[in-house]
PDB file of N, CA and C in Angstrom:
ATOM      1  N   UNK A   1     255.761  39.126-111.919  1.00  0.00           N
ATOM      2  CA  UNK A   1     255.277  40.272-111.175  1.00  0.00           C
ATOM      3  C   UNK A   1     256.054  41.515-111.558  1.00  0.00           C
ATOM      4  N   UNK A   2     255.314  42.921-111.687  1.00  0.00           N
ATOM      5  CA  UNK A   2     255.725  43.700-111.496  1.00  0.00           C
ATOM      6  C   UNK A   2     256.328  44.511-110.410  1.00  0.00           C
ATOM      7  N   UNK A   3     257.926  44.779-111.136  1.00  0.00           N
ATOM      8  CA  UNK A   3     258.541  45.647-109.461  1.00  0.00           C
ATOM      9  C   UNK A   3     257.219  46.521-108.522  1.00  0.00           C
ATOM     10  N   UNK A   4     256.274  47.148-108.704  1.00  0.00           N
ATOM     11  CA  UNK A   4     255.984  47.858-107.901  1.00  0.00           C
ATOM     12  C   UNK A   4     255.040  47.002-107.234  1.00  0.00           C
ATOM     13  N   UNK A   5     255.190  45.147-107.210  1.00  0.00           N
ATOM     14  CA  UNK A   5     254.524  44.684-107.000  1.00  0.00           C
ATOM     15  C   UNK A   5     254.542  43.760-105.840  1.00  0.00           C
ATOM     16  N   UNK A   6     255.982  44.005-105.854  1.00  0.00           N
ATOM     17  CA  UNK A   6     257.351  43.378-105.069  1.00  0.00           C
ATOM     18  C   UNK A   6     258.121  44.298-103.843  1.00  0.00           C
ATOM     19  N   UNK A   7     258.201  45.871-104.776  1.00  0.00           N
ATOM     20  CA  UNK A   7     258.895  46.609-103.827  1.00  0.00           C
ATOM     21  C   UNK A   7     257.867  47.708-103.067  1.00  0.00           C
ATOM     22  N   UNK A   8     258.307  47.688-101.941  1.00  0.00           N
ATOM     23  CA  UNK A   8     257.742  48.819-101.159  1.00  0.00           C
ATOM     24  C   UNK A   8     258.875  49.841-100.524  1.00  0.00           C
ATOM     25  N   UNK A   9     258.780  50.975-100.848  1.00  0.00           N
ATOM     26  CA  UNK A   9     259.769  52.014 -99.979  1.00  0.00           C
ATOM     27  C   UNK A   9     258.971  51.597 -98.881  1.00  0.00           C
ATOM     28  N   UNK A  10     260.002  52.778 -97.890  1.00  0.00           N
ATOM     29  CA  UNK A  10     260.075  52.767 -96.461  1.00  0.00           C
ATOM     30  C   UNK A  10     258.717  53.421 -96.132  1.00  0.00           C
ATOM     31  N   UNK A  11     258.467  54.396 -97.081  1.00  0.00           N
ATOM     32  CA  UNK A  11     257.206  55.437 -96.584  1.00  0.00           C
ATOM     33  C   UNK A  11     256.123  54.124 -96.409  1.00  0.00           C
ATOM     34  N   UNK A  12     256.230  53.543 -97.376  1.00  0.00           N
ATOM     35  CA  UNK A  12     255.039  52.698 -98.286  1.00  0.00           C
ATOM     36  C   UNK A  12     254.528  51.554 -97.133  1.00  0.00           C
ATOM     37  N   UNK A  13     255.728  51.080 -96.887  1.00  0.00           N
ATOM     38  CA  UNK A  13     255.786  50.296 -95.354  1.00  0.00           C
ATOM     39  C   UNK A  13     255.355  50.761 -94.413  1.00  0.00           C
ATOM     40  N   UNK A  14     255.332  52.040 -93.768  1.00  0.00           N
ATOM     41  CA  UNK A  14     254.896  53.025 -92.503  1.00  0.00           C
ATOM     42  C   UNK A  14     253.851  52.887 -93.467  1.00  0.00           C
ATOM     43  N   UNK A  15     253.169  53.739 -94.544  1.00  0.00           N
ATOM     44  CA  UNK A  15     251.392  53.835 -94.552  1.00  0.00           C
ATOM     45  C   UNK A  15     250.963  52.587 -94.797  1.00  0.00           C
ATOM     46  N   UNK A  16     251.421  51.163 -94.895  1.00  0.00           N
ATOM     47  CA  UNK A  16     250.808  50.405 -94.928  1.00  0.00           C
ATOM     48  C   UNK A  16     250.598  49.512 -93.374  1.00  0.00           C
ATOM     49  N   UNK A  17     251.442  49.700 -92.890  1.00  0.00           N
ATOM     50  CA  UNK A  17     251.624  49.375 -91.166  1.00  0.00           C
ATOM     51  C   UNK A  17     250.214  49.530 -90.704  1.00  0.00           C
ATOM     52  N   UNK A  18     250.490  50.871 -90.779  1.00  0.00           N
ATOM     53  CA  UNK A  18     249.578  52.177 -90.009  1.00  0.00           C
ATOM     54  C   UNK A  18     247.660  51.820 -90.201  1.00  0.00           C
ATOM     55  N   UNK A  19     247.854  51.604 -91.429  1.00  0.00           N
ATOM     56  CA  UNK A  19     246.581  51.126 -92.056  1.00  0.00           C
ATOM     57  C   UNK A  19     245.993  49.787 -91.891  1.00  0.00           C
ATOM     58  N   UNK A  20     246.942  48.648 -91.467  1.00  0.00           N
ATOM     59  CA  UNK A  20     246.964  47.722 -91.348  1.00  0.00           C
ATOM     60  C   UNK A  20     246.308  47.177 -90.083  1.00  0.00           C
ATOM     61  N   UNK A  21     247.145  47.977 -88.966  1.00  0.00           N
ATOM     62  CA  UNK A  21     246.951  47.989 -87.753  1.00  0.00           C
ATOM     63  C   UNK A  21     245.744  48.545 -87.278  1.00  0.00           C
ATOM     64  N   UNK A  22     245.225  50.051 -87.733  1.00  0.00           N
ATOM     65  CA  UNK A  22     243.957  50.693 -87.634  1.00  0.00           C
ATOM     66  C   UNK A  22     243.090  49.429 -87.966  1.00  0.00           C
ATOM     67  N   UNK A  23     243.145  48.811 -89.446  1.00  0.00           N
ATOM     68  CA  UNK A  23     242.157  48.157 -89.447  1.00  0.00           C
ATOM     69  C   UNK A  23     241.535  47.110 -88.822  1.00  0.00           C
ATOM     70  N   UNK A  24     242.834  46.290 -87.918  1.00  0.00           N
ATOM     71  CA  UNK A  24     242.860  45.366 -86.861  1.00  0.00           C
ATOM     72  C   UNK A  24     241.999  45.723 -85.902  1.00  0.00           C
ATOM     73  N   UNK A  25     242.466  46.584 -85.451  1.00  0.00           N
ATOM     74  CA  UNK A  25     241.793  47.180 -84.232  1.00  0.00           C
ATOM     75  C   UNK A  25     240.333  47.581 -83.863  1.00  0.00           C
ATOM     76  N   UNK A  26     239.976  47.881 -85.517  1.00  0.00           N
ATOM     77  CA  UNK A  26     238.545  48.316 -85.584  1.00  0.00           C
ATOM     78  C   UNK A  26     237.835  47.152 -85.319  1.00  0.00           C
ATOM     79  N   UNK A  27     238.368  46.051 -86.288  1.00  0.00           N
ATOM     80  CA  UNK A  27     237.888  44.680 -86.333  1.00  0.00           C
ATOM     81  C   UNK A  27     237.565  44.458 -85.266  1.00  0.00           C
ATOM     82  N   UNK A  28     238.679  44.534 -84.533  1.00  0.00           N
ATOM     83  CA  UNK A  28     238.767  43.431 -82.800  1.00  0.00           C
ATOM     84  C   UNK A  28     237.618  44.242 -81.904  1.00  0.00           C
ATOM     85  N   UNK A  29     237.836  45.619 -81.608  1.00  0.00           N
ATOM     86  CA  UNK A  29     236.816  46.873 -81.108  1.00  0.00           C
ATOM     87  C   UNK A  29     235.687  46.099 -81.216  1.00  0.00           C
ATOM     88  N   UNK A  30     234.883  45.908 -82.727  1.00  0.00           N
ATOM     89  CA  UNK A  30     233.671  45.668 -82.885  1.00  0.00           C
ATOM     90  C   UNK A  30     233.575  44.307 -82.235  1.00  0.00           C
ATOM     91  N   UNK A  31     234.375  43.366 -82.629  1.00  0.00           N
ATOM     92  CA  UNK A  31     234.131  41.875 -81.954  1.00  0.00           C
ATOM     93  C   UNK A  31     233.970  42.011 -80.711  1.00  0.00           C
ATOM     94  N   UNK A  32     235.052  43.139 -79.794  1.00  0.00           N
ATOM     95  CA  UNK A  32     234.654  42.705 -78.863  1.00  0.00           C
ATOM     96  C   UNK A  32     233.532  43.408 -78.026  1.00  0.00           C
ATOM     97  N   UNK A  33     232.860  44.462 -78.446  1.00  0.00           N
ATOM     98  CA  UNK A  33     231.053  45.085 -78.455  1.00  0.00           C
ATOM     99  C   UNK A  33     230.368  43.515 -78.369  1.00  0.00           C
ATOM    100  N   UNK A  34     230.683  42.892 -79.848  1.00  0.00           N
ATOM    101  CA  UNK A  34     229.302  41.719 -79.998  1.00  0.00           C
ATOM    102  C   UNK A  34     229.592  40.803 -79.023  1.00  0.00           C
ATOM    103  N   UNK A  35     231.004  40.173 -78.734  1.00  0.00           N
ATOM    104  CA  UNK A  35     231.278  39.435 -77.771  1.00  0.00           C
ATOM    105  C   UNK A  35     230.432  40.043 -76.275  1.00  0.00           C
ATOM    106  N   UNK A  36     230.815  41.337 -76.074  1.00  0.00           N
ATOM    107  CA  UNK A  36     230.116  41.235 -74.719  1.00  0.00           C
ATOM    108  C   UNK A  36     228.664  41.648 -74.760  1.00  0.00           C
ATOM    109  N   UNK A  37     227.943  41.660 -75.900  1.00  0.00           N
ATOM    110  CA  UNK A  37     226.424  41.864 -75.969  1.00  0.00           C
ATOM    111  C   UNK A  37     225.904  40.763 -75.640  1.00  0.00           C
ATOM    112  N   UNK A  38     226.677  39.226 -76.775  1.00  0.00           N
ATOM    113  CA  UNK A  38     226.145  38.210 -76.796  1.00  0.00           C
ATOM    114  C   UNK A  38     226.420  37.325 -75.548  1.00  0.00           C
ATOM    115  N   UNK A  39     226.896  37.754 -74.774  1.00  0.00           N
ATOM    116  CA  UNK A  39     227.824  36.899 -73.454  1.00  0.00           C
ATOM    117  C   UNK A  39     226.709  37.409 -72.381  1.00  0.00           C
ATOM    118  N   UNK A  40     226.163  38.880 -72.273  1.00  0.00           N
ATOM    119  CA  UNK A  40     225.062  39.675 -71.396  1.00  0.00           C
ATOM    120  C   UNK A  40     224.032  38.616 -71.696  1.00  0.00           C
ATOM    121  N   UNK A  41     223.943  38.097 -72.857  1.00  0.00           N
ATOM    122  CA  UNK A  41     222.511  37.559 -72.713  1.00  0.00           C
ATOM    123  C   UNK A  41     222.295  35.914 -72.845  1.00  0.00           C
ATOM    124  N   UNK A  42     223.587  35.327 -72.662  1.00  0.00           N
ATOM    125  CA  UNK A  42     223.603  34.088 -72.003  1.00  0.00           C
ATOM    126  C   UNK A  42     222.448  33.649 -70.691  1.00  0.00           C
ATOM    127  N   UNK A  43     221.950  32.265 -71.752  1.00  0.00           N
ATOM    128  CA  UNK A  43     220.650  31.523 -70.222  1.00  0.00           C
ATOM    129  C   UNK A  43     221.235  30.129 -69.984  1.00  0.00           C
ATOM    130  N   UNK A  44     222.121  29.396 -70.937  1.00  0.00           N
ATOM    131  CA  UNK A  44     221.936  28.202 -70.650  1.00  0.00           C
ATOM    132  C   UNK A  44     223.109  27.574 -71.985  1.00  0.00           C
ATOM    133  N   UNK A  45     223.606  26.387 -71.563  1.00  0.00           N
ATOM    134  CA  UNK A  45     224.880  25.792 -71.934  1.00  0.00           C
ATOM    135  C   UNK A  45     225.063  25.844 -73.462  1.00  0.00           C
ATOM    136  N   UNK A  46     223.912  25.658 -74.399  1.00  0.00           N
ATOM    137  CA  UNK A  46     223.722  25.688 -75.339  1.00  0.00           C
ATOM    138  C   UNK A  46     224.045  27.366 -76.104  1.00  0.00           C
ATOM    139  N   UNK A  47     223.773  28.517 -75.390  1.00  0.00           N
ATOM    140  CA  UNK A  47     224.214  29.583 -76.031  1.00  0.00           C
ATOM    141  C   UNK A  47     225.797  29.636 -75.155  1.00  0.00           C
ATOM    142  N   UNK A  48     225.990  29.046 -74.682  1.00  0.00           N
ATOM    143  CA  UNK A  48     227.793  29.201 -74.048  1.00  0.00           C
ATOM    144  C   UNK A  48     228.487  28.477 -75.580  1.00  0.00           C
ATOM    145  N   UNK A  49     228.262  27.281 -75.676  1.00  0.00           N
ATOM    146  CA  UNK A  49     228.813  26.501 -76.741  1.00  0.00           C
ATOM    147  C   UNK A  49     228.572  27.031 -78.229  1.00  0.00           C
ATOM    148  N   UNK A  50     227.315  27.537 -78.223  1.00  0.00           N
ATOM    149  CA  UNK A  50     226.992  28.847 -79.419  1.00  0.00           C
ATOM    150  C   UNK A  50     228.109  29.494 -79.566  1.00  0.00           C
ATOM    151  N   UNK A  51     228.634  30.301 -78.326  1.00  0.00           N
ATOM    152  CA  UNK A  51     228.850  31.780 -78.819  1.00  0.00           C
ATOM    153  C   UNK A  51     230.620  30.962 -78.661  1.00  0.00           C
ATOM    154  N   UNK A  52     231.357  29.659 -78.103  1.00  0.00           N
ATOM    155  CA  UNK A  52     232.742  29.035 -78.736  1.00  0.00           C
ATOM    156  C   UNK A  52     232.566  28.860 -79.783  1.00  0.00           C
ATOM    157  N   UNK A  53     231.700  28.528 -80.090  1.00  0.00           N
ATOM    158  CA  UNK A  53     231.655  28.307 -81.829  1.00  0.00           C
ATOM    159  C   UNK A  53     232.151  29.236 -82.567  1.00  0.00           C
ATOM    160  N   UNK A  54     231.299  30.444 -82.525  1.00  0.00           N
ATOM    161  CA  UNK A  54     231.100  31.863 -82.932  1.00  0.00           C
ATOM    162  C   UNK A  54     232.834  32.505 -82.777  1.00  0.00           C
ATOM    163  N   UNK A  55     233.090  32.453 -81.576  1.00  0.00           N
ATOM    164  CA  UNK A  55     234.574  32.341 -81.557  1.00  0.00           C
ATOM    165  C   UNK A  55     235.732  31.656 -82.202  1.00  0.00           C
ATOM    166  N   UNK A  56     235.342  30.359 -81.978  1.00  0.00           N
ATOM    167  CA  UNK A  56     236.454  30.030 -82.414  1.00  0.00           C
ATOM    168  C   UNK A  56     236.601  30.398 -84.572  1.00  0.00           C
ATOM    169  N   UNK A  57     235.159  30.299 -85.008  1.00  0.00           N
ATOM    170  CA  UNK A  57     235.166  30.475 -86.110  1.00  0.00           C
ATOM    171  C   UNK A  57     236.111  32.365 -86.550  1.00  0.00           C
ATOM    172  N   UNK A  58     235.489  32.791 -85.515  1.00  0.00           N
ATOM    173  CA  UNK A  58     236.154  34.481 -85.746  1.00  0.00           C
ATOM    174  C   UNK A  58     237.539  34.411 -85.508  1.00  0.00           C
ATOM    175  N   UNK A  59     238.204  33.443 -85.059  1.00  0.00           N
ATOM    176  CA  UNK A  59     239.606  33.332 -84.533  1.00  0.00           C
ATOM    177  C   UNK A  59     239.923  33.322 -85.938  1.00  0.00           C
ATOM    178  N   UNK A  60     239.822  31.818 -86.520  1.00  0.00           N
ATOM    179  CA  UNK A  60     240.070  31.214 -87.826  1.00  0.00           C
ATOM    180  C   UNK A  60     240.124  32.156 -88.667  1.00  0.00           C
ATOM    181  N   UNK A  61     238.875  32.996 -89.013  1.00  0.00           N
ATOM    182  CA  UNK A  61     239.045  34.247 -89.759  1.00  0.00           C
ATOM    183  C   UNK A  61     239.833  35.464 -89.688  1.00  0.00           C
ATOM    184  N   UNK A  62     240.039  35.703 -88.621  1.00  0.00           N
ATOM    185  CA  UNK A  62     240.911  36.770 -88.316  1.00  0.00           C
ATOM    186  C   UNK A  62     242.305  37.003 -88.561  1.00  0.00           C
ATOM    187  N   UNK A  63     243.087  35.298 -88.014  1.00  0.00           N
ATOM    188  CA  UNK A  63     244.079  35.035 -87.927  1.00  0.00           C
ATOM    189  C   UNK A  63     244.297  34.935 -89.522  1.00  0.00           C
ATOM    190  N   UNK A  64     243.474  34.164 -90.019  1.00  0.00           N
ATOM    191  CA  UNK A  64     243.977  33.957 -91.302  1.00  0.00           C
ATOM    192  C   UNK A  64     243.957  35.287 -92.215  1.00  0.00           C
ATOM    193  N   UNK A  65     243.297  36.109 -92.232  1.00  0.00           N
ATOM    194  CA  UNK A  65     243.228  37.656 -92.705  1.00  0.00           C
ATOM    195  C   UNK A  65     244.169  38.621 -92.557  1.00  0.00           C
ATOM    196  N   UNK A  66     244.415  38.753 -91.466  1.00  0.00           N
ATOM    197  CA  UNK A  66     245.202  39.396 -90.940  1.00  0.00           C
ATOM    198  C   UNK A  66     246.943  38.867 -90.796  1.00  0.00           C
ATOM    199  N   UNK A  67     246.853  38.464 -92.066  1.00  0.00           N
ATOM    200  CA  UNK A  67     248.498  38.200 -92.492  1.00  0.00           C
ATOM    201  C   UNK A  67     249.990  38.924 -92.607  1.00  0.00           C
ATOM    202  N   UNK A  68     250.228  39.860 -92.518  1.00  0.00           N
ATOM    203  CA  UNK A  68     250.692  41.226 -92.715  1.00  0.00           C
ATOM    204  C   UNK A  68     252.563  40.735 -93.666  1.00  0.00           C
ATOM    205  N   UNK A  69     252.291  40.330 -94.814  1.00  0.00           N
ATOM    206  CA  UNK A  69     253.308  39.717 -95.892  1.00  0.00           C
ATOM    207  C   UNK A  69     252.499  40.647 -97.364  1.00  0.00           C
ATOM    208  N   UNK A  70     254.098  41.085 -97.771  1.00  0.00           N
ATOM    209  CA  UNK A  70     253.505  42.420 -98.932  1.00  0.00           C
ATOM    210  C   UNK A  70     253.701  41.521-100.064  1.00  0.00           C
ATOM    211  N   UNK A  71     253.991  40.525 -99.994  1.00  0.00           N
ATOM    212  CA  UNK A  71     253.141  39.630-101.386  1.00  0.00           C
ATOM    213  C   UNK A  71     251.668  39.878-101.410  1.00  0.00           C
ATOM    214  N   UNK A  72     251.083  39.683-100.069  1.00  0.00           N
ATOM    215  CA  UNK A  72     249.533  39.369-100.335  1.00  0.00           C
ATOM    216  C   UNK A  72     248.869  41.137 -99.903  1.00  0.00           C
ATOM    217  N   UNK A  73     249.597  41.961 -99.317  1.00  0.00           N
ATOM    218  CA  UNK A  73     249.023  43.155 -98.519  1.00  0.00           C
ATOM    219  C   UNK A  73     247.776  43.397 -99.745  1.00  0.00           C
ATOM    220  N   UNK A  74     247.841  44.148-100.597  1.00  0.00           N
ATOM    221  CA  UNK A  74     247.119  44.493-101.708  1.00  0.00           C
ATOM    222  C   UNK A  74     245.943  43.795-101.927  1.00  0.00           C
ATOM    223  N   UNK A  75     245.880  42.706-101.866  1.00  0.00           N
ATOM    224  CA  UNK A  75     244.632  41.484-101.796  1.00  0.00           C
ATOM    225  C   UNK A  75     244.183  41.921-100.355  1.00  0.00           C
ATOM    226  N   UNK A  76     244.756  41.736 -99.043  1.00  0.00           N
ATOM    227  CA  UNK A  76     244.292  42.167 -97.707  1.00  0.00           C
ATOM    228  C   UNK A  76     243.773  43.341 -97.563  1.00  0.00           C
ATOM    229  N   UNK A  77     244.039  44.481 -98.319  1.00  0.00           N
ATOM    230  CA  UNK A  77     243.393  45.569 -97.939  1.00  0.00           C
ATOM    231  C   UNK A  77     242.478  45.992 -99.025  1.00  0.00           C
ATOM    232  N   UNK A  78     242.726  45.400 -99.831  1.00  0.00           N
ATOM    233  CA  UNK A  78     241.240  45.329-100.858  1.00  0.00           C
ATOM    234  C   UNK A  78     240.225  44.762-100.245  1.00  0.00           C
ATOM    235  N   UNK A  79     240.501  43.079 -99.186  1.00  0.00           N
ATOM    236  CA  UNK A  79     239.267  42.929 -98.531  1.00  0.00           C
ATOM    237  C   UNK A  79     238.801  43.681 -97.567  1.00  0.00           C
ATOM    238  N   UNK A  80     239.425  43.971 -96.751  1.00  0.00           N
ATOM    239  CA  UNK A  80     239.579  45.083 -95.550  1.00  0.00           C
ATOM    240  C   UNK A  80     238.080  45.904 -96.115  1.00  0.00           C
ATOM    241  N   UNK A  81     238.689  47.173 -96.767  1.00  0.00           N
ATOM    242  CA  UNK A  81     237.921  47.686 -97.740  1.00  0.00           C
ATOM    243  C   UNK A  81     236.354  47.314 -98.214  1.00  0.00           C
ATOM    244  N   UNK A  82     236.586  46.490 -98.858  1.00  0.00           N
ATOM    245  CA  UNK A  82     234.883  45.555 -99.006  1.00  0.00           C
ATOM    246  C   UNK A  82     234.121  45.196 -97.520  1.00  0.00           C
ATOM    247  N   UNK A  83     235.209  44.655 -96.663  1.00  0.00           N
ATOM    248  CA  UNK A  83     234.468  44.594 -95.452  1.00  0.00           C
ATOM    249  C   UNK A  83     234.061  45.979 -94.856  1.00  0.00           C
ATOM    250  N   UNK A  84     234.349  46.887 -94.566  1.00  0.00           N
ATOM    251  CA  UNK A  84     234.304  48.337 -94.404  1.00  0.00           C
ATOM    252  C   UNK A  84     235.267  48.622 -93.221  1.00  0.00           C
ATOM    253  N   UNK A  85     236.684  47.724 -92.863  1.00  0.00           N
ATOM    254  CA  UNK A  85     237.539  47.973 -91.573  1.00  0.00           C
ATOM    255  C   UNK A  85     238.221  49.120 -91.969  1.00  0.00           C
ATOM    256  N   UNK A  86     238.555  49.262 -93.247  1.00  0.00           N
ATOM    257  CA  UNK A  86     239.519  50.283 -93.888  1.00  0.00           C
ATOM    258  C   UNK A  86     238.750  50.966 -95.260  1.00  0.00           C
ATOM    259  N   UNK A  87     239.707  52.259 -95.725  1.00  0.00           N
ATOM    260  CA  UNK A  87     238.868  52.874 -96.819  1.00  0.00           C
ATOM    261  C   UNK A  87     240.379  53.341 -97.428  1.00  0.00           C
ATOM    262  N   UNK A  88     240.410  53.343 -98.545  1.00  0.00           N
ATOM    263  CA  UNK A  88     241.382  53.462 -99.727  1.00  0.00           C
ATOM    264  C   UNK A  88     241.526  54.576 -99.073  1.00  0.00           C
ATOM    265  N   UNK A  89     241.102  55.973 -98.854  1.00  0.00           N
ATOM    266  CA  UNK A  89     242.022  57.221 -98.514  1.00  0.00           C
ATOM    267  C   UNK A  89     243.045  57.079 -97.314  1.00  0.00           C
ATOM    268  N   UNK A  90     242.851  55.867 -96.288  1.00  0.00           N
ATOM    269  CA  UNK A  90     243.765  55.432 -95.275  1.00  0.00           C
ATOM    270  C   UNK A  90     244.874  55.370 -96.341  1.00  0.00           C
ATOM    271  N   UNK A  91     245.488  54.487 -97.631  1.00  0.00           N
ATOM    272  CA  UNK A  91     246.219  54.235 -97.833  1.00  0.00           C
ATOM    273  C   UNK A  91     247.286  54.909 -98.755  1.00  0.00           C
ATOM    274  N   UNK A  92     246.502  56.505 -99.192  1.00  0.00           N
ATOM    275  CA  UNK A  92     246.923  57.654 -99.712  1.00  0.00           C
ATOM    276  C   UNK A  92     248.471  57.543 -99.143  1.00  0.00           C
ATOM    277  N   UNK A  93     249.119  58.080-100.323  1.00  0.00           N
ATOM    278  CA  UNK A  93     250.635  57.924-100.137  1.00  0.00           C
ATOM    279  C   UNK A  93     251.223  56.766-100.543  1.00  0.00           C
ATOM    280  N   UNK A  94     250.791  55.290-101.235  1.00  0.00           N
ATOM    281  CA  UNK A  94     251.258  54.497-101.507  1.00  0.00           C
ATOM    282  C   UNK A  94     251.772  54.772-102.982  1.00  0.00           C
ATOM    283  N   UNK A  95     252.123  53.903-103.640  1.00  0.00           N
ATOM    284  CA  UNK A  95     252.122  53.921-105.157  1.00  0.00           C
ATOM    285  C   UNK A  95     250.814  54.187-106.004  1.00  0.00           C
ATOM    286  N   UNK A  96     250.626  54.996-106.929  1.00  0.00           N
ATOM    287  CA  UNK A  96     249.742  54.909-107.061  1.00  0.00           C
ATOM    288  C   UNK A  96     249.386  53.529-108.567  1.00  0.00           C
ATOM    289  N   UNK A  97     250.329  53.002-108.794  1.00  0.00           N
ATOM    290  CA  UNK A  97     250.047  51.526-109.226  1.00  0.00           C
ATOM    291  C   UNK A  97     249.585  50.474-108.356  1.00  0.00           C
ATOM    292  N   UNK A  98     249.490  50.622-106.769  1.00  0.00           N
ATOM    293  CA  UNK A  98     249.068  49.880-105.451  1.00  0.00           C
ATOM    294  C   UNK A  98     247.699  50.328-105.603  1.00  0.00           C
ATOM    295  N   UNK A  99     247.758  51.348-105.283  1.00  0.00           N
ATOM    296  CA  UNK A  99     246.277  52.372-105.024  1.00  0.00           C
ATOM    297  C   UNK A  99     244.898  51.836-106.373  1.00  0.00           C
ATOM    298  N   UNK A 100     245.536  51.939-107.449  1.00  0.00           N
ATOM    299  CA  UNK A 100     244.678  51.495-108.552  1.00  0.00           C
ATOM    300  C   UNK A 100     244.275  49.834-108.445  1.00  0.00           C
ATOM    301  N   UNK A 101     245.150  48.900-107.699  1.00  0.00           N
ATOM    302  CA  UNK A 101     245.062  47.579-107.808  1.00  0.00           C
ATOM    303  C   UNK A 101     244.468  47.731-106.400  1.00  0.00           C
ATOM    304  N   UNK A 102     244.481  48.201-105.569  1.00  0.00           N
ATOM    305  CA  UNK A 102     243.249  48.035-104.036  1.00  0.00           C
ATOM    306  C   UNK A 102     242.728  48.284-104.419  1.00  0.00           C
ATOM    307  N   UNK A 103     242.286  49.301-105.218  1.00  0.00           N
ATOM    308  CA  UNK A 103     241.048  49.894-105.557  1.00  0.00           C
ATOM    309  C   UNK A 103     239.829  49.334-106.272  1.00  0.00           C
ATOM    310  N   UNK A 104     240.354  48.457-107.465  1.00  0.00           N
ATOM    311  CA  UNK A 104     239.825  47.596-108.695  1.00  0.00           C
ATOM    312  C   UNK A 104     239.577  46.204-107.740  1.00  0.00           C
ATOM    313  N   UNK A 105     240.473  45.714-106.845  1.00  0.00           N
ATOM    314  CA  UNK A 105     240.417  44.410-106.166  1.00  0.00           C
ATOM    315  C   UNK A 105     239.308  44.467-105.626  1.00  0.00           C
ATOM    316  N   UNK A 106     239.143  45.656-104.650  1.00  0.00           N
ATOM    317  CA  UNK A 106     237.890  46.594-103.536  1.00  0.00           C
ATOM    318  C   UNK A 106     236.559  45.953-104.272  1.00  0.00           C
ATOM    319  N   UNK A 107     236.386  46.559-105.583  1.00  0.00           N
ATOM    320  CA  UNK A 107     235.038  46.385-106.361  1.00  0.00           C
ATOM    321  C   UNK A 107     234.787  44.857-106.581  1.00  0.00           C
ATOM    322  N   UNK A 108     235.825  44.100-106.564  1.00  0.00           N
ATOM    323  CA  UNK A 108     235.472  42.820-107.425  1.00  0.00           C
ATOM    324  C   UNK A 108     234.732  42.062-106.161  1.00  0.00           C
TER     325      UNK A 108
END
């Protein structure tokens, strides 16, 4: 690996926090809109056990995504990105050897 691949200044750490966290939040925000759309329109045991499902699967995903270790950050916010929680100008101020590898990851 390359050092800038390994090291993060302090700034780099704060805009990646910052970005990190925004994107959490958006995530969870929206889940929890669909959570209480799909919960309003509960009739019967079968959409209760539906929508644990639906849960517990979004847990699994979330948790596992939302890793926050700067070995993997760069891979995480490239998906971020593709998913649409975050957008590369959030992460303005990083390296711009980071910035080019979210960016290229983003597309793939």
């Amino acid at each position: 690996m390359q050092a800038s691949e390994t090291e993060w200044t302090d700034i780099e750490k704060k805009i990646a926090r910052t970005a990190f966290e925004q994107a959490y939040k958006r995530e969870i925000d929206a889940l929890l809109k669909q959570v209480q759309k799909e919960a309003s329109t509960l009739v019967d045991l079968n959409d209760i056990w539906r929508l644990h499902d639906f849960l517990s699967a979004k847990r699994h995903e979330i948790e596992g995504k939302y890793d926050y270790q700067y070995s993997v950050l760069l891979f995480i916010f490239a998906e971020l990105i593709k998913e649409g929680w975050l957008s590369l100008n959030e992460l303005k101020g990083l390296d711009q050897d980071k910035l080019s590898k979210v960016a290229v990851l983003s597309r793939m």
